[in-house]
C-alpha atoms as a PDB file:
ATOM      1  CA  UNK A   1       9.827 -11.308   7.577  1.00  0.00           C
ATOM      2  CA  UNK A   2       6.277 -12.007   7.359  1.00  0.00           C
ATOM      3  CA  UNK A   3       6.338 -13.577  10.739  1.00  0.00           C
ATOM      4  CA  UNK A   4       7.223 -10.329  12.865  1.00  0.00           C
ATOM      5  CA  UNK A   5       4.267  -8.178  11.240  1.00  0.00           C
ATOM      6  CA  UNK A   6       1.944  -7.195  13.564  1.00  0.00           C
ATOM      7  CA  UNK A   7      -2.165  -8.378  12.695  1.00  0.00           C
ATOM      8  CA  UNK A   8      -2.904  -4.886  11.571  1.00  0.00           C
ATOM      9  CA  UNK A   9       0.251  -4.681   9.394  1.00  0.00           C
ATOM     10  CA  UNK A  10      -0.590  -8.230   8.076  1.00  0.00           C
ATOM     11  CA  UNK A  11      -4.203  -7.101   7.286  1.00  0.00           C
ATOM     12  CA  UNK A  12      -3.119  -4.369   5.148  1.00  0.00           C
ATOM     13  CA  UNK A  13       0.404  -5.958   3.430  1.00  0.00           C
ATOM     14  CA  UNK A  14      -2.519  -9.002   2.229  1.00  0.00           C
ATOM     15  CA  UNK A  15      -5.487  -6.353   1.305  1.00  0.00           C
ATOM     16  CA  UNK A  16      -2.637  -4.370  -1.108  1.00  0.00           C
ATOM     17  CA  UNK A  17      -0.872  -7.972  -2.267  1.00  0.00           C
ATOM     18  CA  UNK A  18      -4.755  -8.945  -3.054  1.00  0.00           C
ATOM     19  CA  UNK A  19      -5.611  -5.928  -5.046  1.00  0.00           C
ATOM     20  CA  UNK A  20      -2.261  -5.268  -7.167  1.00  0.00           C
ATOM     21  CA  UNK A  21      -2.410  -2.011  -7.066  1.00  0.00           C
ATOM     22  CA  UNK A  22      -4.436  -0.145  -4.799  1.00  0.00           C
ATOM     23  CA  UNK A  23      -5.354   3.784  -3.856  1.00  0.00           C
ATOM     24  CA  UNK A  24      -3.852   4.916  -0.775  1.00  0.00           C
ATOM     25  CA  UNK A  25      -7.355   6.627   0.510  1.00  0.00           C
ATOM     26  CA  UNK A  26      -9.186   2.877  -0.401  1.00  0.00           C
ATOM     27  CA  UNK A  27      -7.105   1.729   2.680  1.00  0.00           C
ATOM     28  CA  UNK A  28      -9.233   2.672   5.936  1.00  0.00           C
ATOM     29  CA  UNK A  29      -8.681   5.137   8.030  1.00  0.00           C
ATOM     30  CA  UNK A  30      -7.906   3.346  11.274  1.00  0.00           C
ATOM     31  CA  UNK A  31      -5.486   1.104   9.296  1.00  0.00           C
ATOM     32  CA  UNK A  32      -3.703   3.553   7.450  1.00  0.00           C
ATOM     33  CA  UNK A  33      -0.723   4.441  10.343  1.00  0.00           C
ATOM     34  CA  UNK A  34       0.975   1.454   8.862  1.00  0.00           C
ATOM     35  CA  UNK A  35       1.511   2.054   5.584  1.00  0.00           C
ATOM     36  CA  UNK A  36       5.110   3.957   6.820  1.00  0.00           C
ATOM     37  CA  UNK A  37       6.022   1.055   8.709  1.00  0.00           C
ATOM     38  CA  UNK A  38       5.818  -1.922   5.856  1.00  0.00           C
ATOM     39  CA  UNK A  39       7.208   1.229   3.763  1.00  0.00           C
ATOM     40  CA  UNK A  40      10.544   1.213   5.485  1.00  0.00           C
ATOM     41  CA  UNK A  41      10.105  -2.392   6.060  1.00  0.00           C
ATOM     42  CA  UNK A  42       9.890  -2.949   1.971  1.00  0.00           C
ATOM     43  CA  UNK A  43       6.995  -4.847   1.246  1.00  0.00           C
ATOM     44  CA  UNK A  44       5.279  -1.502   0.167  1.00  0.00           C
ATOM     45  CA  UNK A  45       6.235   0.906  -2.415  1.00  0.00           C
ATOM     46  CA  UNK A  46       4.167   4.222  -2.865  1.00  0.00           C
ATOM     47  CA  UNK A  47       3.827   6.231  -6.205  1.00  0.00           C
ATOM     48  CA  UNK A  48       2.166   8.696  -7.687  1.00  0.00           C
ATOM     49  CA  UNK A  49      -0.325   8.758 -10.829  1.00  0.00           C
ATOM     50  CA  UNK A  50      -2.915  10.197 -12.505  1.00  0.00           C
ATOM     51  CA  UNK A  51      -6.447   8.181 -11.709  1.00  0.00           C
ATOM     52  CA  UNK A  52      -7.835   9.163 -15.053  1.00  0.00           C
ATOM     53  CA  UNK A  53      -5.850   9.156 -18.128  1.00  0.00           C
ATOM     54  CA  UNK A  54      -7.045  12.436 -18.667  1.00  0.00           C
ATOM     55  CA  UNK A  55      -6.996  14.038 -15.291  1.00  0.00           C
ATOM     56  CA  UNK A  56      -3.827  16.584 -14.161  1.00  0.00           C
ATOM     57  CA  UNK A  57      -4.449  15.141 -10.517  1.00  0.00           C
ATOM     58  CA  UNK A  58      -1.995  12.645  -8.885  1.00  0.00           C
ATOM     59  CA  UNK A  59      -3.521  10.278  -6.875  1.00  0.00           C
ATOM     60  CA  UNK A  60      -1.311   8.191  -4.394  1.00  0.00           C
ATOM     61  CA  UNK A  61      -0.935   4.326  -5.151  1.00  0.00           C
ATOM     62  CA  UNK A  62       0.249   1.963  -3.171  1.00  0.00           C
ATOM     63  CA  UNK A  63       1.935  -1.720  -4.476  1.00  0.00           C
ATOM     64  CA  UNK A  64       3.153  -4.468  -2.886  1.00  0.00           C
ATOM     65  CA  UNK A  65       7.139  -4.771  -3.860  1.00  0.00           C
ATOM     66  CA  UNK A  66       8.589  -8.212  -5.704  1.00  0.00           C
ATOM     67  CA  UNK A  67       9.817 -10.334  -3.459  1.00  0.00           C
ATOM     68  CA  UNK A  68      12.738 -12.950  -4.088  1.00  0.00           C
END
């Protein structure tokens, strides 16, 4: 699956799989049109969270899904 990723898609999948979990709006700009495609490809899931614990907010994160 890994094979048939594009360089930009790669780029990102490895910059979220490095960081865990990781704010959408961390990811740049230019690189951010593929966050739908390794969405619908699964290696991405998307959910939403407060940043603070205090904070009413939801901020979007982004985490790299479990892979068997």
């Amino acid at each position: 699956m890994l094979e048939s990723l594009s360089q930009v898609e790669r780029t990102v999948y490895e910059l979220i799989l490095r960081a865990g979990d990781l704010m959408a709006k961390d990811i740049p700009f230019k690189m951010a049109g593929v966050i739908p495609l390794l969405k619908r490809k699964g290696l991405v899931e998307a959910y939403r969270r407060p940043a603070t614990p205090g904070s009413r907010k939801k901020q979007t994160y982004l985490k790299a899904k479990k892979r068997e």
